[in-house]
PDB file of N, CA and C in Angstrom:
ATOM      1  N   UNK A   1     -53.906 139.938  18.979  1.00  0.00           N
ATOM      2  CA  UNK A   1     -55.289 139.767  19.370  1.00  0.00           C
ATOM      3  C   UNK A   1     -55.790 140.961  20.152  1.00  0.00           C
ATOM      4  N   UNK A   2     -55.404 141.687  20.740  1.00  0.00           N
ATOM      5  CA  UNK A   2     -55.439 142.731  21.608  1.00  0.00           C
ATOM      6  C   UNK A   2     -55.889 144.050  21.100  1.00  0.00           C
ATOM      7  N   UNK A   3     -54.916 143.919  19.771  1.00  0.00           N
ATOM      8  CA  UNK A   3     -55.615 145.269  18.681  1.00  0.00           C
ATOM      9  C   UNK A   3     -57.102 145.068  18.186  1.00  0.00           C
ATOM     10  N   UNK A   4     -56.786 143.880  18.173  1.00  0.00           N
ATOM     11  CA  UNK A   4     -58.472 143.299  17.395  1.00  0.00           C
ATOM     12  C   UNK A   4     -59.945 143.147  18.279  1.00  0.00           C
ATOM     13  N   UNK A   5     -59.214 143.225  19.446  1.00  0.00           N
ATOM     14  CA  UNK A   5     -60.251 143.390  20.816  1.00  0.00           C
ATOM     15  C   UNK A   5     -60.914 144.853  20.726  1.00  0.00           C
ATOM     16  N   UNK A   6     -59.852 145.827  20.365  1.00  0.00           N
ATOM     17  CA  UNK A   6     -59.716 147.469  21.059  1.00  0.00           C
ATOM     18  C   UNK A   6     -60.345 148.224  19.544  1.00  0.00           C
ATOM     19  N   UNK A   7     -61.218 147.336  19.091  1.00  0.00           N
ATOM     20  CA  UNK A   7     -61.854 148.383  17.695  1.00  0.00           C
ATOM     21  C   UNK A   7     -61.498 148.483  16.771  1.00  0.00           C
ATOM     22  N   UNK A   8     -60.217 147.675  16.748  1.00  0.00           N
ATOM     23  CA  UNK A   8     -59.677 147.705  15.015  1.00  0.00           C
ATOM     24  C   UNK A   8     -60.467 147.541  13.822  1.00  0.00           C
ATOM     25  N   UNK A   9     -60.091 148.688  12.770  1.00  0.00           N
ATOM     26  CA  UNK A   9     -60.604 147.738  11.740  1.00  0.00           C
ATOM     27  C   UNK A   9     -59.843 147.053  11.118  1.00  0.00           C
ATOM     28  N   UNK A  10     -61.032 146.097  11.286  1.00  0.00           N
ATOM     29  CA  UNK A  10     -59.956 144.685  10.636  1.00  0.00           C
ATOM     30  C   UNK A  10     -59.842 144.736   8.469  1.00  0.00           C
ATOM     31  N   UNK A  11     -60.443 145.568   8.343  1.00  0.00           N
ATOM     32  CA  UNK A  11     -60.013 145.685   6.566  1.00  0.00           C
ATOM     33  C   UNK A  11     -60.238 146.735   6.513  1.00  0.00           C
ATOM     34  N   UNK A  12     -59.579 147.934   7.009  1.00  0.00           N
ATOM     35  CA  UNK A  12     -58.516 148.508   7.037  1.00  0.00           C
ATOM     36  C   UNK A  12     -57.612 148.593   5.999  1.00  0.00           C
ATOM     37  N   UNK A  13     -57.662 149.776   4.565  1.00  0.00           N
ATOM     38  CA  UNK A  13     -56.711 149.481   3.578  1.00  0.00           C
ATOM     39  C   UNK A  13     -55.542 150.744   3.925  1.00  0.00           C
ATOM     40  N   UNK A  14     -54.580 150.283   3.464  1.00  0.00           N
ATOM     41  CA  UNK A  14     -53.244 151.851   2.995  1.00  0.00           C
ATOM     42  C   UNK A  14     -52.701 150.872   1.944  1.00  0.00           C
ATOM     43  N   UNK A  15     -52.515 151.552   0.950  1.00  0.00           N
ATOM     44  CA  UNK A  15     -51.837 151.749  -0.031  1.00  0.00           C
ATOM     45  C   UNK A  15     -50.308 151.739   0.332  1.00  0.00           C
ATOM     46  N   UNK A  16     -49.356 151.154  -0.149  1.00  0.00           N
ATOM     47  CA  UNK A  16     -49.913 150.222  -1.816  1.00  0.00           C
ATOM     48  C   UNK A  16     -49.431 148.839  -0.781  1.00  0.00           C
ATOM     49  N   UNK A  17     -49.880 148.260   0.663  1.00  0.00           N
ATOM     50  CA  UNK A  17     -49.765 147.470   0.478  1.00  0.00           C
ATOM     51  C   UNK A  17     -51.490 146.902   1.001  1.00  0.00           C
ATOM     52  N   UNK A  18     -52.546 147.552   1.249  1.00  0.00           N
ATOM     53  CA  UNK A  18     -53.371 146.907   1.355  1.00  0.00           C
ATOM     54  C   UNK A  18     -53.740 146.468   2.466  1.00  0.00           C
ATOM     55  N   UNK A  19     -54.750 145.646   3.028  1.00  0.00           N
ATOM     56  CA  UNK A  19     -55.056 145.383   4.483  1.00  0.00           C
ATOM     57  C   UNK A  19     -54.216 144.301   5.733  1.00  0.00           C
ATOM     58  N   UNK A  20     -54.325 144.046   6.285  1.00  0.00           N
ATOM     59  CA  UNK A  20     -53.550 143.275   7.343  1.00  0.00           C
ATOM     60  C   UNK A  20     -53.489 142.124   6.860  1.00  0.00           C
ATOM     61  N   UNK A  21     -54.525 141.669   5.756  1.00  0.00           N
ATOM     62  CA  UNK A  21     -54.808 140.038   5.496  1.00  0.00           C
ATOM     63  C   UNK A  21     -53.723 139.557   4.732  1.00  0.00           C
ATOM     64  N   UNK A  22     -53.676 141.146   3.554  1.00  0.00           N
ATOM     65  CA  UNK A  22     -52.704 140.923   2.866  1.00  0.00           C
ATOM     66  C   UNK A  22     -51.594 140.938   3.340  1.00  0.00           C
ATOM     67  N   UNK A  23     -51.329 141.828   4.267  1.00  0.00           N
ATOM     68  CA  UNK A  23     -49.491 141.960   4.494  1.00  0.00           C
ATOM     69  C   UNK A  23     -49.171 140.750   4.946  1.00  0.00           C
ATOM     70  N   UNK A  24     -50.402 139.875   6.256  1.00  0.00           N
ATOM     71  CA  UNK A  24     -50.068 138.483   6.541  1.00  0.00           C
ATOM     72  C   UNK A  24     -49.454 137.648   6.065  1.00  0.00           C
ATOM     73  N   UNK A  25     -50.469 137.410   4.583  1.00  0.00           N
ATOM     74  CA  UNK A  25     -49.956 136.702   3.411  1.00  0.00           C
ATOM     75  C   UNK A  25     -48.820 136.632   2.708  1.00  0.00           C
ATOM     76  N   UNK A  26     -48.151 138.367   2.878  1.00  0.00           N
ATOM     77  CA  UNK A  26     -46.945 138.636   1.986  1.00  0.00           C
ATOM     78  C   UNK A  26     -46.031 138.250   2.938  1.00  0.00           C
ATOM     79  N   UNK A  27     -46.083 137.916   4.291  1.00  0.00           N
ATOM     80  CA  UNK A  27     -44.925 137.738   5.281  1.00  0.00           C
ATOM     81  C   UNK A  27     -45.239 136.392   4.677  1.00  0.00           C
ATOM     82  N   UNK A  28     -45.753 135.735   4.639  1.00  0.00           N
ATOM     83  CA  UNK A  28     -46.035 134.070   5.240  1.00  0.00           C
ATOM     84  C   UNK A  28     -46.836 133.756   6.204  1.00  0.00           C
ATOM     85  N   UNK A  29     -47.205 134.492   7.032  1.00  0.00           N
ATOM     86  CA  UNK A  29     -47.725 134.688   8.236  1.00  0.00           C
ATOM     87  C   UNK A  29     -49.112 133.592   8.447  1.00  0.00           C
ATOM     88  N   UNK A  30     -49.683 132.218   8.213  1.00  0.00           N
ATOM     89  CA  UNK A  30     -50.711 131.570   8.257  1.00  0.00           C
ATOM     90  C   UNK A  30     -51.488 131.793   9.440  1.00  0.00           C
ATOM     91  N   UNK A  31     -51.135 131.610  10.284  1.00  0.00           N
ATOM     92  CA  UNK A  31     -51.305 131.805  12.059  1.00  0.00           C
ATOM     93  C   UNK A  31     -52.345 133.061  11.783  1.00  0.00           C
ATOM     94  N   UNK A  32     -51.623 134.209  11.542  1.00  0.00           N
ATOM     95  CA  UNK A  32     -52.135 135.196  11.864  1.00  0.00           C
ATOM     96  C   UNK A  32     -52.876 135.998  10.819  1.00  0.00           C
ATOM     97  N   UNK A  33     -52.993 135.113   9.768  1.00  0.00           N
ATOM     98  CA  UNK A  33     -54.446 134.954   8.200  1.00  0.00           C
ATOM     99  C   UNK A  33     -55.185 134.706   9.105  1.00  0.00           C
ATOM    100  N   UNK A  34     -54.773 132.805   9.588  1.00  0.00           N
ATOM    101  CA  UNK A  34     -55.969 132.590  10.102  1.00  0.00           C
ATOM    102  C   UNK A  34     -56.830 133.323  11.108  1.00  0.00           C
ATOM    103  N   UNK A  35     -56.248 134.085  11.956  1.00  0.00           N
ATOM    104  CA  UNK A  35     -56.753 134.808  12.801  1.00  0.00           C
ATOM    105  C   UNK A  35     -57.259 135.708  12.249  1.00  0.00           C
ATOM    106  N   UNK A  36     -57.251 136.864  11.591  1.00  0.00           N
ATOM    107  CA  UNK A  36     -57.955 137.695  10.890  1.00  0.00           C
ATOM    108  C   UNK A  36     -58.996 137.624  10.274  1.00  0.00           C
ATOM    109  N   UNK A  37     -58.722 136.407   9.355  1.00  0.00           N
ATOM    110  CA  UNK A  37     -60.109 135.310   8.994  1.00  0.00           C
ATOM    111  C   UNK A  37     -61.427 135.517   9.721  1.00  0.00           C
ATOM    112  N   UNK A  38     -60.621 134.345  10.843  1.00  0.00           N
ATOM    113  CA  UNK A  38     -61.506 134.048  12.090  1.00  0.00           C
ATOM    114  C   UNK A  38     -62.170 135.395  12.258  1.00  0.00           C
ATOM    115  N   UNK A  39     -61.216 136.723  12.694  1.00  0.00           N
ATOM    116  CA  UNK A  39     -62.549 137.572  12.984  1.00  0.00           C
ATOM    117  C   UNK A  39     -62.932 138.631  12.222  1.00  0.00           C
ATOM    118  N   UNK A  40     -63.320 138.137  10.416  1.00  0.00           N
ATOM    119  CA  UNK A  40     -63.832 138.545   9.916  1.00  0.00           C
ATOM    120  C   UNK A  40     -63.058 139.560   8.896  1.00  0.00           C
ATOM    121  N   UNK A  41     -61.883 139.234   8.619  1.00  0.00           N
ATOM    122  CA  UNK A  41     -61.432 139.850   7.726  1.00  0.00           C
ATOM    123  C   UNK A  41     -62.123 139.487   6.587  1.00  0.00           C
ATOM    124  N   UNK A  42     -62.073 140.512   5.525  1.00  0.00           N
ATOM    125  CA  UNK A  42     -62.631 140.092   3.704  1.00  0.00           C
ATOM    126  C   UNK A  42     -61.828 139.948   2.880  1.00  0.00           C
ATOM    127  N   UNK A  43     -62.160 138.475   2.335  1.00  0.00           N
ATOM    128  CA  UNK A  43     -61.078 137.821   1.923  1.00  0.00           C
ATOM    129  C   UNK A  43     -61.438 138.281   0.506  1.00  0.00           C
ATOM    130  N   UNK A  44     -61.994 139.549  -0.176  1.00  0.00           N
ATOM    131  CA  UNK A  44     -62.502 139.614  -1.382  1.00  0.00           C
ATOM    132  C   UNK A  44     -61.638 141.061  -1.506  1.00  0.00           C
ATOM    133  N   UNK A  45     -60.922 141.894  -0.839  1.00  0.00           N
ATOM    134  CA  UNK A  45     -60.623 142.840  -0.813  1.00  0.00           C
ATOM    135  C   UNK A  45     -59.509 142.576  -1.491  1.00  0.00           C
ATOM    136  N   UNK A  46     -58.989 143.865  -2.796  1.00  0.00           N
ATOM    137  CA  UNK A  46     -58.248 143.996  -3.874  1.00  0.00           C
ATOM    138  C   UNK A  46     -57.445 144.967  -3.530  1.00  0.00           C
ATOM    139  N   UNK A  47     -56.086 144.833  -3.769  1.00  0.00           N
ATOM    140  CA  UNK A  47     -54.999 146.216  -4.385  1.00  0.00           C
ATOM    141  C   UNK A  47     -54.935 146.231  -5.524  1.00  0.00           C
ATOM    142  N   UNK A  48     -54.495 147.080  -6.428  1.00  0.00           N
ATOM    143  CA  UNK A  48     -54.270 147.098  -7.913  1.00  0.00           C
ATOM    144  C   UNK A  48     -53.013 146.385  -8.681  1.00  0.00           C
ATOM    145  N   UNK A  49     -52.479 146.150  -7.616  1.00  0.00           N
ATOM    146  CA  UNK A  49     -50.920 145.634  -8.115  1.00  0.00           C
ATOM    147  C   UNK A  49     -51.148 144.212  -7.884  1.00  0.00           C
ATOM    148  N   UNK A  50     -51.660 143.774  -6.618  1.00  0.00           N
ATOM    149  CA  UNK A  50     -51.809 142.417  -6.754  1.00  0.00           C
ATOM    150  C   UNK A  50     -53.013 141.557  -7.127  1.00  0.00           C
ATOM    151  N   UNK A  51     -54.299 142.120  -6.672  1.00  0.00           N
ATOM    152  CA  UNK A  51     -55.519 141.812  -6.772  1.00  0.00           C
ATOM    153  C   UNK A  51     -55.581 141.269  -5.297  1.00  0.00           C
ATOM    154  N   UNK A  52     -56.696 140.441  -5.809  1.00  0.00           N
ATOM    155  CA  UNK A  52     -56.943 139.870  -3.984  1.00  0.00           C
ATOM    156  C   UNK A  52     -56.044 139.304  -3.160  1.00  0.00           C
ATOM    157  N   UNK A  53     -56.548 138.955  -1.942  1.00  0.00           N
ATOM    158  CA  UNK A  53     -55.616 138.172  -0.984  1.00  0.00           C
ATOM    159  C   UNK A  53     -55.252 136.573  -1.719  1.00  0.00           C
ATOM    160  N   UNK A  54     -56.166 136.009  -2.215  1.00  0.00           N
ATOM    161  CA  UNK A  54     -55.850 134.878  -3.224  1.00  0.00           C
ATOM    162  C   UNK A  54     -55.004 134.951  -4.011  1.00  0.00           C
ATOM    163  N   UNK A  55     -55.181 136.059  -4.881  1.00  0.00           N
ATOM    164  CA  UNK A  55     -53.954 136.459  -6.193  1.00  0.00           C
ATOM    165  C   UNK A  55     -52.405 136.241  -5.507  1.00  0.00           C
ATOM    166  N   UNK A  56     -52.538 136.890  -4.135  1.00  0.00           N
ATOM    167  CA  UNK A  56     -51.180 137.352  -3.679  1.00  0.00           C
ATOM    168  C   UNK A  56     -51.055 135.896  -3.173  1.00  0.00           C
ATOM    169  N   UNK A  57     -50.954 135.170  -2.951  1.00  0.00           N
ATOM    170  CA  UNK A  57     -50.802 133.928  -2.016  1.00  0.00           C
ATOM    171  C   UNK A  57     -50.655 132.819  -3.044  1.00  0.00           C
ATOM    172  N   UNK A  58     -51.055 132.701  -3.980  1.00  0.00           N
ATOM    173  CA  UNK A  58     -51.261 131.704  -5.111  1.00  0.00           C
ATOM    174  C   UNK A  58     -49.759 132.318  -5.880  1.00  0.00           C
ATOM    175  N   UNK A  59     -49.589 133.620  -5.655  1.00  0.00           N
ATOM    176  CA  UNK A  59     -48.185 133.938  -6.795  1.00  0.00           C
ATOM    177  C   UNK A  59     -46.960 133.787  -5.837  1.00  0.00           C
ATOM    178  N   UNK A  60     -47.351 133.966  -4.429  1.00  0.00           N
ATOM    179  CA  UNK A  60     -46.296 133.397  -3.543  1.00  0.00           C
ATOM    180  C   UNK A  60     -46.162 131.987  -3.340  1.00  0.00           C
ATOM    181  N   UNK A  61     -46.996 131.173  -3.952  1.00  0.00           N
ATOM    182  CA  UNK A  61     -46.805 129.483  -3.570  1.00  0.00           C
ATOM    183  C   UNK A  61     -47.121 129.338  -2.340  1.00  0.00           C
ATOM    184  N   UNK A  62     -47.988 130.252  -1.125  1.00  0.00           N
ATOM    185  CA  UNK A  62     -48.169 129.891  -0.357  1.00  0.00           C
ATOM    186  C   UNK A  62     -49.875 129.200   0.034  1.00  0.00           C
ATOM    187  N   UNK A  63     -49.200 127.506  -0.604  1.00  0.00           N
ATOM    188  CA  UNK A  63     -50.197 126.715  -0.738  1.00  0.00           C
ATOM    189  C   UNK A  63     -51.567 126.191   0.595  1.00  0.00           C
ATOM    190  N   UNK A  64     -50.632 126.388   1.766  1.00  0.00           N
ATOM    191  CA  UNK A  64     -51.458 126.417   2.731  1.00  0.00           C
ATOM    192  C   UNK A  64     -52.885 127.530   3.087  1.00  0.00           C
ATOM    193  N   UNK A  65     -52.381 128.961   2.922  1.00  0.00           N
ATOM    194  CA  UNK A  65     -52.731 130.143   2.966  1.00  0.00           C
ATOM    195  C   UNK A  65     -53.700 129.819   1.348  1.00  0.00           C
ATOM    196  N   UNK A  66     -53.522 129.527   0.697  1.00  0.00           N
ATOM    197  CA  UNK A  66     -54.276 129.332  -0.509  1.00  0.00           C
ATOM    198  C   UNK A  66     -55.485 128.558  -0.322  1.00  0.00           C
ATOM    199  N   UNK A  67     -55.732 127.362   0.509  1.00  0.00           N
ATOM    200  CA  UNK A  67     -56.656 126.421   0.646  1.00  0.00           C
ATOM    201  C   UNK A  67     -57.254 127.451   2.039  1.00  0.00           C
ATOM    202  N   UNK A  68     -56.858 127.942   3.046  1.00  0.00           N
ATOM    203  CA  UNK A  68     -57.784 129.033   4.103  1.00  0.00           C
ATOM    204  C   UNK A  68     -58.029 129.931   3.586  1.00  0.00           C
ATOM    205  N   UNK A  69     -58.064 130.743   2.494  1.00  0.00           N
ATOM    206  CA  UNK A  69     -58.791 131.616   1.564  1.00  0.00           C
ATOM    207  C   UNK A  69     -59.871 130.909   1.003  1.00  0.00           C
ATOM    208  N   UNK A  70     -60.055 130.068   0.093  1.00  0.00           N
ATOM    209  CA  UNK A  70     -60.715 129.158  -0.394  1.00  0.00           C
ATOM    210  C   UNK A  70     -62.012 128.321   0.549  1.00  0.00           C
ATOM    211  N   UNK A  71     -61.496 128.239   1.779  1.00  0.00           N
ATOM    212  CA  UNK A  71     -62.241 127.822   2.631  1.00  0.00           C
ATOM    213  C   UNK A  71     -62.957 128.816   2.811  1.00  0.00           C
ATOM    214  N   UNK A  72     -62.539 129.924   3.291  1.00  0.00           N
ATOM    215  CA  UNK A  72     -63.348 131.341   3.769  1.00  0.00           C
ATOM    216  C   UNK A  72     -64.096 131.531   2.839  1.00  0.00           C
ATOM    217  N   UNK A  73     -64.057 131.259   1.443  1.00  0.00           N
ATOM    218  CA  UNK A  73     -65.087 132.148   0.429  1.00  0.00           C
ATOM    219  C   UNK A  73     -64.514 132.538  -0.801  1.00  0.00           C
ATOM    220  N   UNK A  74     -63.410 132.644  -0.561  1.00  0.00           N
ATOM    221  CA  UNK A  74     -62.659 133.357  -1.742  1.00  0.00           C
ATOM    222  C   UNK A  74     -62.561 132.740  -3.390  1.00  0.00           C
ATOM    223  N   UNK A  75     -62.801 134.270  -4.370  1.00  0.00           N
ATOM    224  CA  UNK A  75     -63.136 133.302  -5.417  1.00  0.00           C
ATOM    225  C   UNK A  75     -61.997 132.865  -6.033  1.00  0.00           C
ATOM    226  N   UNK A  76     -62.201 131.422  -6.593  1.00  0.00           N
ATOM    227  CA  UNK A  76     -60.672 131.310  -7.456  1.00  0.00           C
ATOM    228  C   UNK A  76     -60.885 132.011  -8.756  1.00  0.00           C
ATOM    229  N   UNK A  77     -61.956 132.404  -9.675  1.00  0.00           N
ATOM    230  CA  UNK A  77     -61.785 133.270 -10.513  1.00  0.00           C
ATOM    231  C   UNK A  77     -61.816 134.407 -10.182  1.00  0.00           C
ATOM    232  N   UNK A  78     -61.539 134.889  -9.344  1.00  0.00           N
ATOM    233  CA  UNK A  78     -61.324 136.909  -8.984  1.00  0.00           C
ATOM    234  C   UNK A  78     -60.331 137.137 -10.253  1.00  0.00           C
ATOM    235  N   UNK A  79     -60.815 138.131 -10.921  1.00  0.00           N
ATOM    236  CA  UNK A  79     -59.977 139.136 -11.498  1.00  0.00           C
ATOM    237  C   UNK A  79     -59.674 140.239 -10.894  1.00  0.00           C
ATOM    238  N   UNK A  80     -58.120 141.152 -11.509  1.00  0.00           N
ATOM    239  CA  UNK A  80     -57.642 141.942 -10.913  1.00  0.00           C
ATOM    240  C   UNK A  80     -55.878 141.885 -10.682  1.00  0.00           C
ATOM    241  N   UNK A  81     -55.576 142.768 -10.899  1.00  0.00           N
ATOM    242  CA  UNK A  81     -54.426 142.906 -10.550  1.00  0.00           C
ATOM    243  C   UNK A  81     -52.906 142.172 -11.483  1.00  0.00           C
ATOM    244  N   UNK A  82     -51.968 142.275 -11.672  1.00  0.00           N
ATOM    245  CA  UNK A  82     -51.072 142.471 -13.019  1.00  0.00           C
ATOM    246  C   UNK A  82     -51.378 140.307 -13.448  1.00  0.00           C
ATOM    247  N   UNK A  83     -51.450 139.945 -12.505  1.00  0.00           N
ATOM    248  CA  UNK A  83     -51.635 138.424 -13.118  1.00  0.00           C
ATOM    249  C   UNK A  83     -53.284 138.217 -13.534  1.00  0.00           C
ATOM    250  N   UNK A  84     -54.289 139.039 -13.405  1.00  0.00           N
ATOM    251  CA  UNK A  84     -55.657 138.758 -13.846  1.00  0.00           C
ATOM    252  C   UNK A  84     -56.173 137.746 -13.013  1.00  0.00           C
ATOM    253  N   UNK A  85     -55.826 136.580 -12.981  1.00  0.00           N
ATOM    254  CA  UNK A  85     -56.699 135.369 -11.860  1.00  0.00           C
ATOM    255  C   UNK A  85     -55.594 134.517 -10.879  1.00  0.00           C
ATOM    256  N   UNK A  86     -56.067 134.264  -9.961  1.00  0.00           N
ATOM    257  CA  UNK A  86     -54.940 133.357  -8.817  1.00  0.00           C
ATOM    258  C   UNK A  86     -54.451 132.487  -9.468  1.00  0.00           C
ATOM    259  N   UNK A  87     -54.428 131.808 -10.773  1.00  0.00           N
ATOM    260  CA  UNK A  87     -54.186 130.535 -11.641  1.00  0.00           C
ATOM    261  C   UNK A  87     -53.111 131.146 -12.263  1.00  0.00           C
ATOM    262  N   UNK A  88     -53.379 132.592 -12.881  1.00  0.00           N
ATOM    263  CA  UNK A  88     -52.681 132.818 -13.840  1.00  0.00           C
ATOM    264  C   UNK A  88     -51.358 133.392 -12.963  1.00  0.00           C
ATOM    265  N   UNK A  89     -51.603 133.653 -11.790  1.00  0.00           N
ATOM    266  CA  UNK A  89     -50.734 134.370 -10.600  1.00  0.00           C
ATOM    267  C   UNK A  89     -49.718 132.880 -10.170  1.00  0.00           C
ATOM    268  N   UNK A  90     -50.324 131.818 -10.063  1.00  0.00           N
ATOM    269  CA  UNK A  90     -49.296 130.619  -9.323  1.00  0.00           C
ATOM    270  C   UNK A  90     -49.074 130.420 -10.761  1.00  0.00           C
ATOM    271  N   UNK A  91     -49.384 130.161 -11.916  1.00  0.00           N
ATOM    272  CA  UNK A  91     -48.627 129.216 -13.429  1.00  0.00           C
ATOM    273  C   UNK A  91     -47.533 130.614 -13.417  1.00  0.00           C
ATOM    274  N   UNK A  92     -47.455 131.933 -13.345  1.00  0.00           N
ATOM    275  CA  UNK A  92     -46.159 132.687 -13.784  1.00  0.00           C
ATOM    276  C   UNK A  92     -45.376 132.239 -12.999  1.00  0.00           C
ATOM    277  N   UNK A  93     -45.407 131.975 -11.710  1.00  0.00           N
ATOM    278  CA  UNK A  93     -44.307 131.886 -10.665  1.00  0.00           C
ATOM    279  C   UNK A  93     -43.978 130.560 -10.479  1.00  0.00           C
ATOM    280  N   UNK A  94     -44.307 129.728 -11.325  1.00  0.00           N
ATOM    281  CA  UNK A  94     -43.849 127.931 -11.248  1.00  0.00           C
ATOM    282  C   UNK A  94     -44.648 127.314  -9.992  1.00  0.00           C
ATOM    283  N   UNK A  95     -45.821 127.709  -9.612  1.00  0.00           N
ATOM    284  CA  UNK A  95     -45.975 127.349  -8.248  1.00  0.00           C
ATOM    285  C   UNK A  95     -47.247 125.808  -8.547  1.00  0.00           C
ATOM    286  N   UNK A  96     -46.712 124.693  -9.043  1.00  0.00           N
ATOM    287  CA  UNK A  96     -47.201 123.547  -9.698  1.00  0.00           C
ATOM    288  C   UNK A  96     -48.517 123.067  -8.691  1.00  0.00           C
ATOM    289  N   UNK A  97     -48.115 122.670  -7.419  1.00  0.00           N
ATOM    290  CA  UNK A  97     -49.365 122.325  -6.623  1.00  0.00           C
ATOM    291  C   UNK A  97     -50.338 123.459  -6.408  1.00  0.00           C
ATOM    292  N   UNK A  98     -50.069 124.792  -6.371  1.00  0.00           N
ATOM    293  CA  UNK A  98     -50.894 125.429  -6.086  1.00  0.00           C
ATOM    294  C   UNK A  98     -51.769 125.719  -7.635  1.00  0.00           C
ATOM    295  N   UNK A  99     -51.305 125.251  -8.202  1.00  0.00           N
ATOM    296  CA  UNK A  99     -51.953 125.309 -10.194  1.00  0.00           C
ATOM    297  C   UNK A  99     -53.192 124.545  -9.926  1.00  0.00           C
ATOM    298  N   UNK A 100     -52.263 123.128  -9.306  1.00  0.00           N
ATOM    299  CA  UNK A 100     -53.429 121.973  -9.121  1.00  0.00           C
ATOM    300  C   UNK A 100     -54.439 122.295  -8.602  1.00  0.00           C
ATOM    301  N   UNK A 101     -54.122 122.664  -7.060  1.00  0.00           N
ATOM    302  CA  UNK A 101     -55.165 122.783  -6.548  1.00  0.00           C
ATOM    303  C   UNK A 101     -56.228 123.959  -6.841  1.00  0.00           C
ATOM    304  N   UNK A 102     -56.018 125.235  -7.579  1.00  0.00           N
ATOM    305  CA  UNK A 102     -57.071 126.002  -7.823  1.00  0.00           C
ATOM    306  C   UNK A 102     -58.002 125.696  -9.079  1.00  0.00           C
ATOM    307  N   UNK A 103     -57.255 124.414  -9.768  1.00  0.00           N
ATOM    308  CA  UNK A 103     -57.726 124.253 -10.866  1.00  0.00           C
ATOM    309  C   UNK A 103     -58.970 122.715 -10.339  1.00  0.00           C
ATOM    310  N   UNK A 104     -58.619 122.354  -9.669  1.00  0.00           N
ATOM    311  CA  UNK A 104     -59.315 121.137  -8.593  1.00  0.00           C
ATOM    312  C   UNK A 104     -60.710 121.656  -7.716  1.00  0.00           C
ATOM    313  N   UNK A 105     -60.435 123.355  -7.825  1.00  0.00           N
ATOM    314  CA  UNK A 105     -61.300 124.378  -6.793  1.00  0.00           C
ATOM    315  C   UNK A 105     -62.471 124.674  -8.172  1.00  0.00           C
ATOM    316  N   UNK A 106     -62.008 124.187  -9.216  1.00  0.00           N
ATOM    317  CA  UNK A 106     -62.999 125.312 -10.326  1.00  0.00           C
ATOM    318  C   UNK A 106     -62.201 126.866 -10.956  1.00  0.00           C
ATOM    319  N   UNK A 107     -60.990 126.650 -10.839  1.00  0.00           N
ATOM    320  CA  UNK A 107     -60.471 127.874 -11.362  1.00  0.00           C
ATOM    321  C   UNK A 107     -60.461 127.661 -13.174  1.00  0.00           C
ATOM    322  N   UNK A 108     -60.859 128.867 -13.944  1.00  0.00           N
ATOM    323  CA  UNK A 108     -61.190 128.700 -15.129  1.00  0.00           C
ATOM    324  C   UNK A 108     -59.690 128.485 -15.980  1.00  0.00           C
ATOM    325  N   UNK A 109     -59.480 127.928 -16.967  1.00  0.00           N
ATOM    326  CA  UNK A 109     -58.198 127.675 -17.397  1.00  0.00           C
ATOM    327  C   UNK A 109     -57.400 128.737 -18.626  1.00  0.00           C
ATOM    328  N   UNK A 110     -58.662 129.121 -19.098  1.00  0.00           N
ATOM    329  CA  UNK A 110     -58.792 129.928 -20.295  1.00  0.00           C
ATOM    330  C   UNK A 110     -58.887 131.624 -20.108  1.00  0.00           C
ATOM    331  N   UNK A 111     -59.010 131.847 -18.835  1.00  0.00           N
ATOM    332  CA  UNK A 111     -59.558 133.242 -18.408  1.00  0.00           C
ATOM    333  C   UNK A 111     -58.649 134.108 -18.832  1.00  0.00           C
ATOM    334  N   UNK A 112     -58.795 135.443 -20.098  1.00  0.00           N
ATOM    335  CA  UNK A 112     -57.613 135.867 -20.770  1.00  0.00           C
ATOM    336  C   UNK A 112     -57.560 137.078 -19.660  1.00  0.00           C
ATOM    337  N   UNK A 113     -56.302 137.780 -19.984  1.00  0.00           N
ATOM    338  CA  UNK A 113     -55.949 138.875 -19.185  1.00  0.00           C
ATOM    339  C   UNK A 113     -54.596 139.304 -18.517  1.00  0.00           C
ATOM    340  N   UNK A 114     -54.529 140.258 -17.819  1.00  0.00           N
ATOM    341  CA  UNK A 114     -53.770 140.295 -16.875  1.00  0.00           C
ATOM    342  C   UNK A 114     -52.214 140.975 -18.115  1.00  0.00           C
ATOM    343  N   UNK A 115     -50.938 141.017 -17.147  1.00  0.00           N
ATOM    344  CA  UNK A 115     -49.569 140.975 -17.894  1.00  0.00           C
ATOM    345  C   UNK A 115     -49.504 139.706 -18.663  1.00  0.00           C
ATOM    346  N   UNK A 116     -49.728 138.573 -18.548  1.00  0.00           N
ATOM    347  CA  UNK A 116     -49.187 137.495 -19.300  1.00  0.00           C
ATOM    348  C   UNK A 116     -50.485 136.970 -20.149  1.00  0.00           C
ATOM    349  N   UNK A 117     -51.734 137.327 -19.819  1.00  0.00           N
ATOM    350  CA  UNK A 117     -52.185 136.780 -21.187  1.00  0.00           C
ATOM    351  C   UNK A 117     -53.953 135.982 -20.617  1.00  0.00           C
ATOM    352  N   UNK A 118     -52.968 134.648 -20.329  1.00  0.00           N
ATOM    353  CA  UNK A 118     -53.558 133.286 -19.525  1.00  0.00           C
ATOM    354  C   UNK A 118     -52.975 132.714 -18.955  1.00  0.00           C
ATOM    355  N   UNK A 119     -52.956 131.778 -18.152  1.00  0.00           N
ATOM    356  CA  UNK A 119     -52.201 130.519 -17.658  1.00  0.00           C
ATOM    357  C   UNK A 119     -52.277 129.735 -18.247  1.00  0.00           C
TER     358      UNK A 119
END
C-alpha cells in the first residue's frame, strides 16, 4: 500500500510479464488484485502471450480472481492472446467451474480463434 500512496503507476507495463494486476493473478495473489482493483488498476490491459488479466486467471482456474475481474468491468469476450477468449483459456486447462461461470457471465461459446480454435 505504501508504493501505491508514493505515485506509483498502478498499470505500469514491462514485458513479458505485464502490469502488477497481472503478476498478482499469476502468483494467486487475490488480496492484493483486490487491492490494485480498488485503486484503479485496468482490468482491460493485455500482454500478447496471455491477453488480459481475465484470460490469465480463467487459464489458471483462479475462480475467485475470475468473478473480481468480472465485477470490476472486465470483458468475458476480450480477445487476445494464444487462447483468444477467457472461455477458451479455462476449457484448455480443464478449469470446469470457471467454464460455468464465464459462460453464466455471457461469454460467447462459438468465438473462433486463438491456438486451439474454440472452446
Amino acid at each position: 500500500e505504501d508504493i501505491l500512496s508514493n505515485g506509483f503507476d498502478i498499470n505500469a507495463r514491462r514485458e513479458p510479464y505485464g502490469s502488477a494486476l497481472i503478476m498478482a493473478i499469476q502468483g494467486g495473489h487475490f488480496g492484493i488484485a483486490e487491492l490494485l482493483i480498488s485503486r484503479g488498476a485496468d482490468v482491460h490491459l493485455s500482454i500478447p502471450k496471455y491477453g488480459t488479466a481475465l484470460h490469465l486467471a480463467a487459464a489458471a482456474g483462479r475462480e475467485n480472481i475470475v468473478r473480481l475481474l468480472i465485477q470490476a468491468g472486465a470483458d468475458v469476450n476480450a480477445e487476445g492472446g494464444d487462447f483468444c477468449t477467457p472461455l477458451q483459456a479455462a476449457a484448455a486447462n480443464g478449469h470446469q467451474m470457471v467454464v460455468l461461470f464465464l459462460v453464466d457471465c455471457g461469454a460467447q461459446v462459438n468465438t473462433q480463434g486463438g491456438k486451439y480454435g474454440n472452446a
